[in-house]
N, C-alpha and C. Protein backbone atom coordinates (compact mmCIF):
# COMPACT_ATOMS: atom_id res chain seq x y z
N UNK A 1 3.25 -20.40 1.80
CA UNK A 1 2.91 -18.99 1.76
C UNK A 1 3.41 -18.36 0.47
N UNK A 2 4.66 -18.77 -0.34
CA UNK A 2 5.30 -18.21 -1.50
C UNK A 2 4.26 -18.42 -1.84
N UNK A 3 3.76 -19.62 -2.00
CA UNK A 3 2.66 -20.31 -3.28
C UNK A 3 1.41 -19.39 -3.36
N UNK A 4 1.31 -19.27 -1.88
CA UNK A 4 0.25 -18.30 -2.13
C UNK A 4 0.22 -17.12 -2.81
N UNK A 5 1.32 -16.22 -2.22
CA UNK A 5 1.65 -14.79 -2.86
C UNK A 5 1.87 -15.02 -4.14
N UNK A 6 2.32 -16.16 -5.18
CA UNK A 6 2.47 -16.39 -6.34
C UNK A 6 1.22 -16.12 -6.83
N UNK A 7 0.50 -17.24 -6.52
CA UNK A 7 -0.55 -17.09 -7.00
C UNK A 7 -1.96 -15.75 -6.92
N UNK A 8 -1.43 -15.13 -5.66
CA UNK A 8 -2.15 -13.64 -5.83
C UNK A 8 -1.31 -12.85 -6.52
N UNK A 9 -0.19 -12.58 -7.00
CA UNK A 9 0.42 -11.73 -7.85
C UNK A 9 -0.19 -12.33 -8.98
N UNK A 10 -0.46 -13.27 -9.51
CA UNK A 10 -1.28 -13.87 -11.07
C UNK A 10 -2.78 -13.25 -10.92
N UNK A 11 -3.20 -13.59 -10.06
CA UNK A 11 -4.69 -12.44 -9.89
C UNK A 11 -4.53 -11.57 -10.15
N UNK A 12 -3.84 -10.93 -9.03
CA UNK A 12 -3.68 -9.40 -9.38
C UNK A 12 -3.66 -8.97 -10.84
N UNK A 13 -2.07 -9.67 -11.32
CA UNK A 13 -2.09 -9.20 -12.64
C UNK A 13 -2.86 -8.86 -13.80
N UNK A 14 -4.18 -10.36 -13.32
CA UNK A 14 -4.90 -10.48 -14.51
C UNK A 14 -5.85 -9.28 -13.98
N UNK A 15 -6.18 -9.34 -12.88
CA UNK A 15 -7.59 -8.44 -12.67
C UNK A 15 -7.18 -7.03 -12.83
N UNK A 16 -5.41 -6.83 -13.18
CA UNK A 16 -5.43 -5.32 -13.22
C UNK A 16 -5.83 -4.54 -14.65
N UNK A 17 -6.32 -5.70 -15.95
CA UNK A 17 -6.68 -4.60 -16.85
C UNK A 17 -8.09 -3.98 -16.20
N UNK A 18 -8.36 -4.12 -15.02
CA UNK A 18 -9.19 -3.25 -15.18
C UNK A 18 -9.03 -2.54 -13.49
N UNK A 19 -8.54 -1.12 -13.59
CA UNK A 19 -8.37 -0.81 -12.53
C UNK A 19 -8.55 -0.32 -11.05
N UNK A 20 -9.93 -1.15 -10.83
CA UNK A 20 -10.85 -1.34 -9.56
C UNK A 20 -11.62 -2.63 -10.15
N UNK A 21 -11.28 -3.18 -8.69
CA UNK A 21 -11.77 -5.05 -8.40
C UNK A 21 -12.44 -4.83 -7.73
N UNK A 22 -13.31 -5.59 -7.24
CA UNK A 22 -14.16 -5.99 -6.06
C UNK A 22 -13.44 -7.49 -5.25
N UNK A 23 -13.30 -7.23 -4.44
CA UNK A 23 -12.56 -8.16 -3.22
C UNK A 23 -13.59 -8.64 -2.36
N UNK A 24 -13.69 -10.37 -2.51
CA UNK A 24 -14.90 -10.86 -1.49
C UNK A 24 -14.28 -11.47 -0.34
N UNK A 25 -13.36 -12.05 -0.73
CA UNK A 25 -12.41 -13.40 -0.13
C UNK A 25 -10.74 -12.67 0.00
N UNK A 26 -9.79 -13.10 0.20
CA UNK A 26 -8.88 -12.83 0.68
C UNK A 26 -8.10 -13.74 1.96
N UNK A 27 -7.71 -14.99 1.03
CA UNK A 27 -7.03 -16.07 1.16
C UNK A 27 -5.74 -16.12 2.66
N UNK A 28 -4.82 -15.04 2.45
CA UNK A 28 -3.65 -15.35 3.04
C UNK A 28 -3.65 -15.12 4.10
N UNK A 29 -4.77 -13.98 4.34
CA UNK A 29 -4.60 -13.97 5.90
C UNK A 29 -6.03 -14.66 6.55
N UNK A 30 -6.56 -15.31 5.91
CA UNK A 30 -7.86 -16.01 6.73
C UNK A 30 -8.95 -15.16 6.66
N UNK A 31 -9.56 -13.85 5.78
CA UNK A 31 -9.95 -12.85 6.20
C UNK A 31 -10.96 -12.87 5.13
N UNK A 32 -12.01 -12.15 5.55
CA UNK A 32 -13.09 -12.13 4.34
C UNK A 32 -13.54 -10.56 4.48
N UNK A 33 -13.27 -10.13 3.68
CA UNK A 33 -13.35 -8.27 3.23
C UNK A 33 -14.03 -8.42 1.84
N UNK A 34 -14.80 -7.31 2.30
CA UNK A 34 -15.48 -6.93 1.13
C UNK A 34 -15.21 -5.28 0.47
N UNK A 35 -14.88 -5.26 -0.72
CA UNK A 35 -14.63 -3.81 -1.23
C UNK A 35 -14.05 -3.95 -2.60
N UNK A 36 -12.91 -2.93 -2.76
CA UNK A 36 -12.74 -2.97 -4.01
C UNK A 36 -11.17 -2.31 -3.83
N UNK A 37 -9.84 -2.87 -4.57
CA UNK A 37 -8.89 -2.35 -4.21
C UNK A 37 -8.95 -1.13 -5.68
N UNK A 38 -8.17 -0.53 -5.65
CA UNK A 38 -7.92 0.91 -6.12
C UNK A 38 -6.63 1.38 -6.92
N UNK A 39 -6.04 0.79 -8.08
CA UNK A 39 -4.93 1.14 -8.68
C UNK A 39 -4.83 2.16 -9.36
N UNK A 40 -5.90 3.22 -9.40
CA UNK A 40 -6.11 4.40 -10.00
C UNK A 40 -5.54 5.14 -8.97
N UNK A 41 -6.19 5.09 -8.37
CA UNK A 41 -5.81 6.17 -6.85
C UNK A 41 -4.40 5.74 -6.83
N UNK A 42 -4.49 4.27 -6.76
CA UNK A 42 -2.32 4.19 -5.75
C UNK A 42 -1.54 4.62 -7.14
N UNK A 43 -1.96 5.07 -8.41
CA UNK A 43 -0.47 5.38 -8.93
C UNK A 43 -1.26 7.07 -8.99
N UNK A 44 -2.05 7.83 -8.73
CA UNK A 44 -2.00 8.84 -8.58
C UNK A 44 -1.12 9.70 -7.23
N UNK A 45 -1.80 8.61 -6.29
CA UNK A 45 -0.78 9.24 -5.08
C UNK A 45 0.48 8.87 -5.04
N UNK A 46 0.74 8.02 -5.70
CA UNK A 46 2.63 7.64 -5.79
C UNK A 46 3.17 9.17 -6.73
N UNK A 47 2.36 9.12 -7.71
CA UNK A 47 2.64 10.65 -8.56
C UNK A 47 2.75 12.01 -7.63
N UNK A 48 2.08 12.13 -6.69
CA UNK A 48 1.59 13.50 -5.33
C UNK A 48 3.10 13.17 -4.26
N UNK A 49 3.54 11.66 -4.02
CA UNK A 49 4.30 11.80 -3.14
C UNK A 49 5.72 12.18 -3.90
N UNK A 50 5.89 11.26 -5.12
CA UNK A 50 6.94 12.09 -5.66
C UNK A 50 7.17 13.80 -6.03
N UNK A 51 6.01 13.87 -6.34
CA UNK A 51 6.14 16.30 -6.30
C UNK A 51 6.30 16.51 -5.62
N UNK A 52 6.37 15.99 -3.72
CA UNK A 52 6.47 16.48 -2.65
C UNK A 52 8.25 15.95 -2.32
N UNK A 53 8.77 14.88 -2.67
CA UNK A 53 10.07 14.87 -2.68
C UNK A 53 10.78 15.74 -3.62
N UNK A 54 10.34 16.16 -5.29
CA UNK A 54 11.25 16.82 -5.71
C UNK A 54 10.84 18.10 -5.34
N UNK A 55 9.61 18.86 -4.99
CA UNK A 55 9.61 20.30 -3.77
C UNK A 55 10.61 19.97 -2.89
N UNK A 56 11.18 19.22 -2.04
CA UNK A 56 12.30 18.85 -0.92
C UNK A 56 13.45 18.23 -1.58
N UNK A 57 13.90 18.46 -2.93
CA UNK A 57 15.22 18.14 -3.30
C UNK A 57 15.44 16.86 -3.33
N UNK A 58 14.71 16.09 -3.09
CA UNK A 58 14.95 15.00 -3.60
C UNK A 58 14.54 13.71 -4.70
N UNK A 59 15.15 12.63 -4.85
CA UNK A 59 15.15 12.23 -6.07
C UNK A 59 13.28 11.58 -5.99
N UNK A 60 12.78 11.36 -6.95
CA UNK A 60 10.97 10.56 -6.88
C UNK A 60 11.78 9.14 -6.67
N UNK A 61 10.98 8.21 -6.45
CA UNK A 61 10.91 7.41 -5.92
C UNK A 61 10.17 6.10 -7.14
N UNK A 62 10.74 5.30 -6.92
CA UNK A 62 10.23 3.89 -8.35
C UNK A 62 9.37 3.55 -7.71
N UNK A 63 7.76 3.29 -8.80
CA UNK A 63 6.34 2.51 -8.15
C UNK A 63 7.18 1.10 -8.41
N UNK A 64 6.68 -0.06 -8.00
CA UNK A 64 7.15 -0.99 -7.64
C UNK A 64 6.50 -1.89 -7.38
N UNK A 65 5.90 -2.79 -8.04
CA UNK A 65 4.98 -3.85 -8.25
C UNK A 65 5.02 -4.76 -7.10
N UNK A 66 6.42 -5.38 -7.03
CA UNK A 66 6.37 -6.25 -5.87
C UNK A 66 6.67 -5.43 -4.75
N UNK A 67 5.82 -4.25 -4.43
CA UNK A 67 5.59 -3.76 -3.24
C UNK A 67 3.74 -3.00 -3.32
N UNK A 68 3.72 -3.02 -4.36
CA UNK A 68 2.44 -2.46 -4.94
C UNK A 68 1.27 -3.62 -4.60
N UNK A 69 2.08 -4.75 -4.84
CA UNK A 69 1.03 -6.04 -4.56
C UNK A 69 0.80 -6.09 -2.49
N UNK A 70 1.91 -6.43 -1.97
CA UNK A 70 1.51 -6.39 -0.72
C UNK A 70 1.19 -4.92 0.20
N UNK A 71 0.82 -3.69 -0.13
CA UNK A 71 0.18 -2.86 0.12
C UNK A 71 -1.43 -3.14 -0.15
N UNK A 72 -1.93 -3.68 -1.22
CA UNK A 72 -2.53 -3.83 -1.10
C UNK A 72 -3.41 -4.35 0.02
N UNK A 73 -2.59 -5.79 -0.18
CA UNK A 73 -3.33 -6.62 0.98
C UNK A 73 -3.09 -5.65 2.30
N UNK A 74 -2.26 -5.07 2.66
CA UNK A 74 -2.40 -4.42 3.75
C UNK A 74 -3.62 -3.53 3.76
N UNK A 75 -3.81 -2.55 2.96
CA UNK A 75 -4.93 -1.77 2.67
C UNK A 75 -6.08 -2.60 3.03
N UNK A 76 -6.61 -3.75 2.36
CA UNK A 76 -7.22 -4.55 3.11
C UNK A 76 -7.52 -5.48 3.89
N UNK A 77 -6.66 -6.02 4.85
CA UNK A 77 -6.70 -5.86 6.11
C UNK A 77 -6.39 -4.82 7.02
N UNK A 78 -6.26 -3.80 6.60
CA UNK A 78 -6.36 -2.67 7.57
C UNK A 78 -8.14 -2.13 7.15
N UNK A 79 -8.55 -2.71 6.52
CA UNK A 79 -9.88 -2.52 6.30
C UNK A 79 -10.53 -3.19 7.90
N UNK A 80 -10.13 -4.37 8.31
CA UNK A 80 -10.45 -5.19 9.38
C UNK A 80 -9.67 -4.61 10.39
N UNK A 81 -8.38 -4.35 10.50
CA UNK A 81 -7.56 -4.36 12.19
C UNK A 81 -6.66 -2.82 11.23
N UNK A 82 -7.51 -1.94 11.65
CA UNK A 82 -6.30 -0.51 11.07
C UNK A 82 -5.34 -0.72 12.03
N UNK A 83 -4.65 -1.20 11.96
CA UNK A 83 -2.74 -1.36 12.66
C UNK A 83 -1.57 -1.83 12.09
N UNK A 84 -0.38 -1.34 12.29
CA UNK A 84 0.84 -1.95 11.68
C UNK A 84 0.99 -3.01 12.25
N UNK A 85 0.22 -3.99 12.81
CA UNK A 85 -0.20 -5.36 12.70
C UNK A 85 -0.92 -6.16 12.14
N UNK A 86 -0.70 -6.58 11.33
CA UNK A 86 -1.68 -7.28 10.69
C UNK A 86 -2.57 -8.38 11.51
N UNK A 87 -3.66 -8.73 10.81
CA UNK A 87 -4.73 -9.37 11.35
C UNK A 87 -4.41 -11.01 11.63
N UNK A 88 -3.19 -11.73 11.40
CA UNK A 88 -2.81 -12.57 12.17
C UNK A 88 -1.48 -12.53 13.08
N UNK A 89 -1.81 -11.16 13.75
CA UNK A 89 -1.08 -10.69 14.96
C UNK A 89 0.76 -10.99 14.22
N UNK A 90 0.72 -10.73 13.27
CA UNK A 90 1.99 -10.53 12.78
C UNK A 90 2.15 -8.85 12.44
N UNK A 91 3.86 -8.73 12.28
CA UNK A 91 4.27 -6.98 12.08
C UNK A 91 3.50 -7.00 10.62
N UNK A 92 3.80 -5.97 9.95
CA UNK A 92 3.32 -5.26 9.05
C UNK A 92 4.30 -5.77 8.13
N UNK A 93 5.57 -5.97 7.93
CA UNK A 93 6.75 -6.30 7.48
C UNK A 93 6.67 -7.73 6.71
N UNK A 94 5.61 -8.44 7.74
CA UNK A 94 5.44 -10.21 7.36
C UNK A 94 4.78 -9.85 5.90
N UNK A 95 4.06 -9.37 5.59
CA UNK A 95 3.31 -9.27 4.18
C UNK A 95 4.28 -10.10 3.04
N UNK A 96 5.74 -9.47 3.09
CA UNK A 96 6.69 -10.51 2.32
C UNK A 96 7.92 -9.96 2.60
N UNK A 97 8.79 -11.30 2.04
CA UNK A 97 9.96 -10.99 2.39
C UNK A 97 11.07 -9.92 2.13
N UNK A 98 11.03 -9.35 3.22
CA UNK A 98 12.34 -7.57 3.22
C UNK A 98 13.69 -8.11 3.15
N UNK A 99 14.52 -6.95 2.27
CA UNK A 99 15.80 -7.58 2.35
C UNK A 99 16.58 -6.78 3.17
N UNK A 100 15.91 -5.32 2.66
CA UNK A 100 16.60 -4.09 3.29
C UNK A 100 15.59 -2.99 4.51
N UNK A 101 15.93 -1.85 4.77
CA UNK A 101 15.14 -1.16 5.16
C UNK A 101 13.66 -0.98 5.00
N UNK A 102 12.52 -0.62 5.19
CA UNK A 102 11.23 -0.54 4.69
C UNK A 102 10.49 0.20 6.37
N UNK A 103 9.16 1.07 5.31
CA UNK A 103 8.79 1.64 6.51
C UNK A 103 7.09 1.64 5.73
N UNK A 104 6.26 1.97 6.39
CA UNK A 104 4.90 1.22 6.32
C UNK A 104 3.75 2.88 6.64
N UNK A 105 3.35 3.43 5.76
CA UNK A 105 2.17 4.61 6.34
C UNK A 105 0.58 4.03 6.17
N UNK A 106 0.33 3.84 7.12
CA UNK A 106 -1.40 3.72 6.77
C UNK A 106 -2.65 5.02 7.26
N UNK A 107 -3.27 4.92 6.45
CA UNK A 107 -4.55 5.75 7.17
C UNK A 107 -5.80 5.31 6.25
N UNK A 108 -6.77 5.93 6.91
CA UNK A 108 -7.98 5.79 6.80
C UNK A 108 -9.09 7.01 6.46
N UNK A 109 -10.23 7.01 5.53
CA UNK A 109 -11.03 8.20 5.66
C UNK A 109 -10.67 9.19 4.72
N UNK A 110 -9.78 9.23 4.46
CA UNK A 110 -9.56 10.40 2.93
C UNK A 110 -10.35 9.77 1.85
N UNK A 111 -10.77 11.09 1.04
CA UNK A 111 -11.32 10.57 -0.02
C UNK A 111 -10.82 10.59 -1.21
N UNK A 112 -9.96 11.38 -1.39
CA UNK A 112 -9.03 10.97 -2.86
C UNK A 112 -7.74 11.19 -2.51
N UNK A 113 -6.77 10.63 -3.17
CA UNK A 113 -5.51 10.55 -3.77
C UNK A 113 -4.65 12.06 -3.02
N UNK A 114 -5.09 13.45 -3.60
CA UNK A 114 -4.99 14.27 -2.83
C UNK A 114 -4.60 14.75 -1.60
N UNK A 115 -5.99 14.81 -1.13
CA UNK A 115 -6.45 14.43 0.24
C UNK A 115 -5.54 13.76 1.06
N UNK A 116 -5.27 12.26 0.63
CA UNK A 116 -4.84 11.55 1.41
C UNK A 116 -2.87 11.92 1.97
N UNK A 117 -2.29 12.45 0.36
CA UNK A 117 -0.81 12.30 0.47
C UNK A 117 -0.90 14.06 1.43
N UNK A 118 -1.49 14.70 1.07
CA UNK A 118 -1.44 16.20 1.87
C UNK A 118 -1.46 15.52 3.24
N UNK A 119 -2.63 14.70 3.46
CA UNK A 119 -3.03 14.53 5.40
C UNK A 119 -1.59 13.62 5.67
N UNK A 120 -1.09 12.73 5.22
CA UNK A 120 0.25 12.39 5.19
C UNK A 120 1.34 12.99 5.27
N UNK A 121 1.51 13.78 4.54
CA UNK A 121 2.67 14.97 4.78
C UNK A 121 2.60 15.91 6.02
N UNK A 122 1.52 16.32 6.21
CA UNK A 122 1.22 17.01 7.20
C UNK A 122 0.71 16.22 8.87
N UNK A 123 1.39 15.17 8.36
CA UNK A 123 1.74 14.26 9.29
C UNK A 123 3.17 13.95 10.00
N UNK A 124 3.61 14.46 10.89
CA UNK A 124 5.50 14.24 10.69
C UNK A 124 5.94 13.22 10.58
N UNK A 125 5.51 11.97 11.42
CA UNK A 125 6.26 10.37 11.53
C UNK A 125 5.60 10.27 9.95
N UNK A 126 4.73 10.19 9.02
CA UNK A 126 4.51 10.03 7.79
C UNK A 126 5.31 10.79 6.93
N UNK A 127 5.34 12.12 7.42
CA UNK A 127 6.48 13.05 6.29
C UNK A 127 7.28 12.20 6.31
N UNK A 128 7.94 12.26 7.37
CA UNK A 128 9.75 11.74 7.66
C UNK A 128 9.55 10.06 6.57
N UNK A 129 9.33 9.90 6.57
CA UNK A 129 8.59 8.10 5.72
C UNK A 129 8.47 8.32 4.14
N UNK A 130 7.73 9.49 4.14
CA UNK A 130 8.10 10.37 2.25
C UNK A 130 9.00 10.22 2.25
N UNK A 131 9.47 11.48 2.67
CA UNK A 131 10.98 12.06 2.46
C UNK A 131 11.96 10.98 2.88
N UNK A 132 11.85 9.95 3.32
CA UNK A 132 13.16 9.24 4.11
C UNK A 132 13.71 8.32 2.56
N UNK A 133 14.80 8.14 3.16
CA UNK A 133 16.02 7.34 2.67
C UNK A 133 15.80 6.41 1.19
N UNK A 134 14.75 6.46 0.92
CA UNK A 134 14.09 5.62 -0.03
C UNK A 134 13.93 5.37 -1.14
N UNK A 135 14.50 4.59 -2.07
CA UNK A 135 14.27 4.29 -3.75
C UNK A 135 12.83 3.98 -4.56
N UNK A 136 12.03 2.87 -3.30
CA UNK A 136 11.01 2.38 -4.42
C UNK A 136 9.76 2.40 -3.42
N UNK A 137 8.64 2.58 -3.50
CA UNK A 137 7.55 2.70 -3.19
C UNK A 137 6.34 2.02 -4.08
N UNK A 138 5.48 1.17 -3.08
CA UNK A 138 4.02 0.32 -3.43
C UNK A 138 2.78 1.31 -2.77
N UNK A 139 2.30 1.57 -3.57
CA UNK A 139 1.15 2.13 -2.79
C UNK A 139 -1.03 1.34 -2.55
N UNK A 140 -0.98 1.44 -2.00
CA UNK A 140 -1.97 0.28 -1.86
C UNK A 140 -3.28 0.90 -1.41
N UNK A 141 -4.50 0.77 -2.22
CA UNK A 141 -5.97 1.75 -1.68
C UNK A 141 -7.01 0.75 -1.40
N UNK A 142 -7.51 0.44 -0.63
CA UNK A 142 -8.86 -0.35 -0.96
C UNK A 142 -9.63 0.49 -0.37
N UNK A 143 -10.78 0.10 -0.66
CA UNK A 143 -12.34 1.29 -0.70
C UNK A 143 -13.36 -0.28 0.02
N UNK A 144 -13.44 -0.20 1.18
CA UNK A 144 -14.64 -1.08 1.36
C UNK A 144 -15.89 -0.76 1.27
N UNK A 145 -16.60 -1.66 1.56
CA UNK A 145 -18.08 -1.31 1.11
C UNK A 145 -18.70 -0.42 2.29
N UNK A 146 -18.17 -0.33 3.05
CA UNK A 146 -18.96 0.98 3.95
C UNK A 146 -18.36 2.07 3.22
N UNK A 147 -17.35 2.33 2.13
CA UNK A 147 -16.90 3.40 1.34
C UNK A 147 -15.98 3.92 2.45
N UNK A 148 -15.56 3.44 3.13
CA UNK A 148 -13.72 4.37 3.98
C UNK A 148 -12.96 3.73 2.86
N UNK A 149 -12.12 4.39 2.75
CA UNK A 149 -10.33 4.42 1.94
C UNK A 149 -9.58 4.01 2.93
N UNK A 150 -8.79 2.74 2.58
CA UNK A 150 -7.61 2.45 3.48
C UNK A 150 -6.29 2.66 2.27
N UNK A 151 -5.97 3.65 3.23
CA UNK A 151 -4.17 3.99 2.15
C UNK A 151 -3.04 3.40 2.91
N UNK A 152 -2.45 3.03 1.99
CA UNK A 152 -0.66 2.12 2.51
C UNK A 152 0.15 2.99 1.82
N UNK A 153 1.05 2.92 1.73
CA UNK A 153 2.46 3.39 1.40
C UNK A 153 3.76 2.35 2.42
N UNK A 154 4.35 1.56 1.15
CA UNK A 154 5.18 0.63 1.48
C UNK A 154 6.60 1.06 1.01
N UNK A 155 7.30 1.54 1.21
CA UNK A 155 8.57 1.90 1.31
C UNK A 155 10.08 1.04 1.45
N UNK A 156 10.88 0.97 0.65
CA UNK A 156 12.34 0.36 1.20
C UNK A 156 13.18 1.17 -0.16
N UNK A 157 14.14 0.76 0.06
CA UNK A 157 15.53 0.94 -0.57
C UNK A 157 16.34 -0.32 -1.08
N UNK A 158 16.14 -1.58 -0.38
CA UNK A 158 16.72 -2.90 -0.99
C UNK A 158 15.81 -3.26 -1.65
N UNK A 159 15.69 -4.99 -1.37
CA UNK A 159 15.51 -5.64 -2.61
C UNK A 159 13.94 -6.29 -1.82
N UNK A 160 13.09 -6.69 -2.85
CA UNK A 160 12.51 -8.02 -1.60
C UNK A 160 12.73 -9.05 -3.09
N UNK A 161 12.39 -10.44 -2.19
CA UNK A 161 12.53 -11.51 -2.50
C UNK A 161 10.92 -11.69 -3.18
């Protein structure tokens, strides 16, 4: 499974000079999605959730690559099973290895960046997940081809592996 995530962090990387992919396949979890993940949008809304922590006094929050990568994949497989389960009946957490705390927001149906961190905030178990305890944040968009937005927000304070 490292091997795997290795080798999708080298995808990723390469496919991020350009910042919307098209996603046919999707290896790790057995899953075949079609769409396009969204790195425009996830560092705009990482930008919206930090103005909403320093409006609430607190410090913004580090984007964070090796959390930026497995949001993604969550984003799409929540394209398939919208739940903090993922689609081989594992937690949300399995995506990769946590060292410390971490907390997980998904939704669906917003259409921009905006949109999405406002319907979030004005969400309480999602506020409390902004605002909570937290150093570094991945944010993760995919756009499938029926055109819904699946948004992640991956959250911790330690380390991952």
């Amino acid at each position: 499974m490292k091997k795997l995530i290795r080798i999708s962090a080298v995808l990723i990387s390469l496919l991020m000079l350009s910042s919307v992919f098209t996603v046919t396949a999707f290896a790790e979890s057995k899953l075949l999605v079609h769409g396009k993940f969204n790195f425009d949008f996830a560092n705009e809304m990482t930008e919206y959730i930090n103005e909403y922590r320093v409006k609430n006094g607190l410090n913004k929050l580090e984007s964070d690559f090796s959390l930026v990568e497995p949001a993604m994949i969550r984003a799409a497989e929540c394209s398939v099973q919208f739940s903090h389960t993922r689609p081989n009946t594992k937690l949300w957490m399995t995506v990769m290895d946590w060292e410390d705390a971490a907390a997980e927001n998904i939704a669906v149906g917003f259409s921009n960046p905006r949109e999405a961190t406002d319907g979030y905030y004005n969400s309480e178990g999602h506020r409390i997940n902004m605002l909570g305890d937290y150093t570094r944040v991945g944010v993760g968009v995919f756009t499938a081809d029926n055109g819904y937005n699946y948004w992640i927000h991956a959250f911790t304070c330690g380390k991952t592996q």
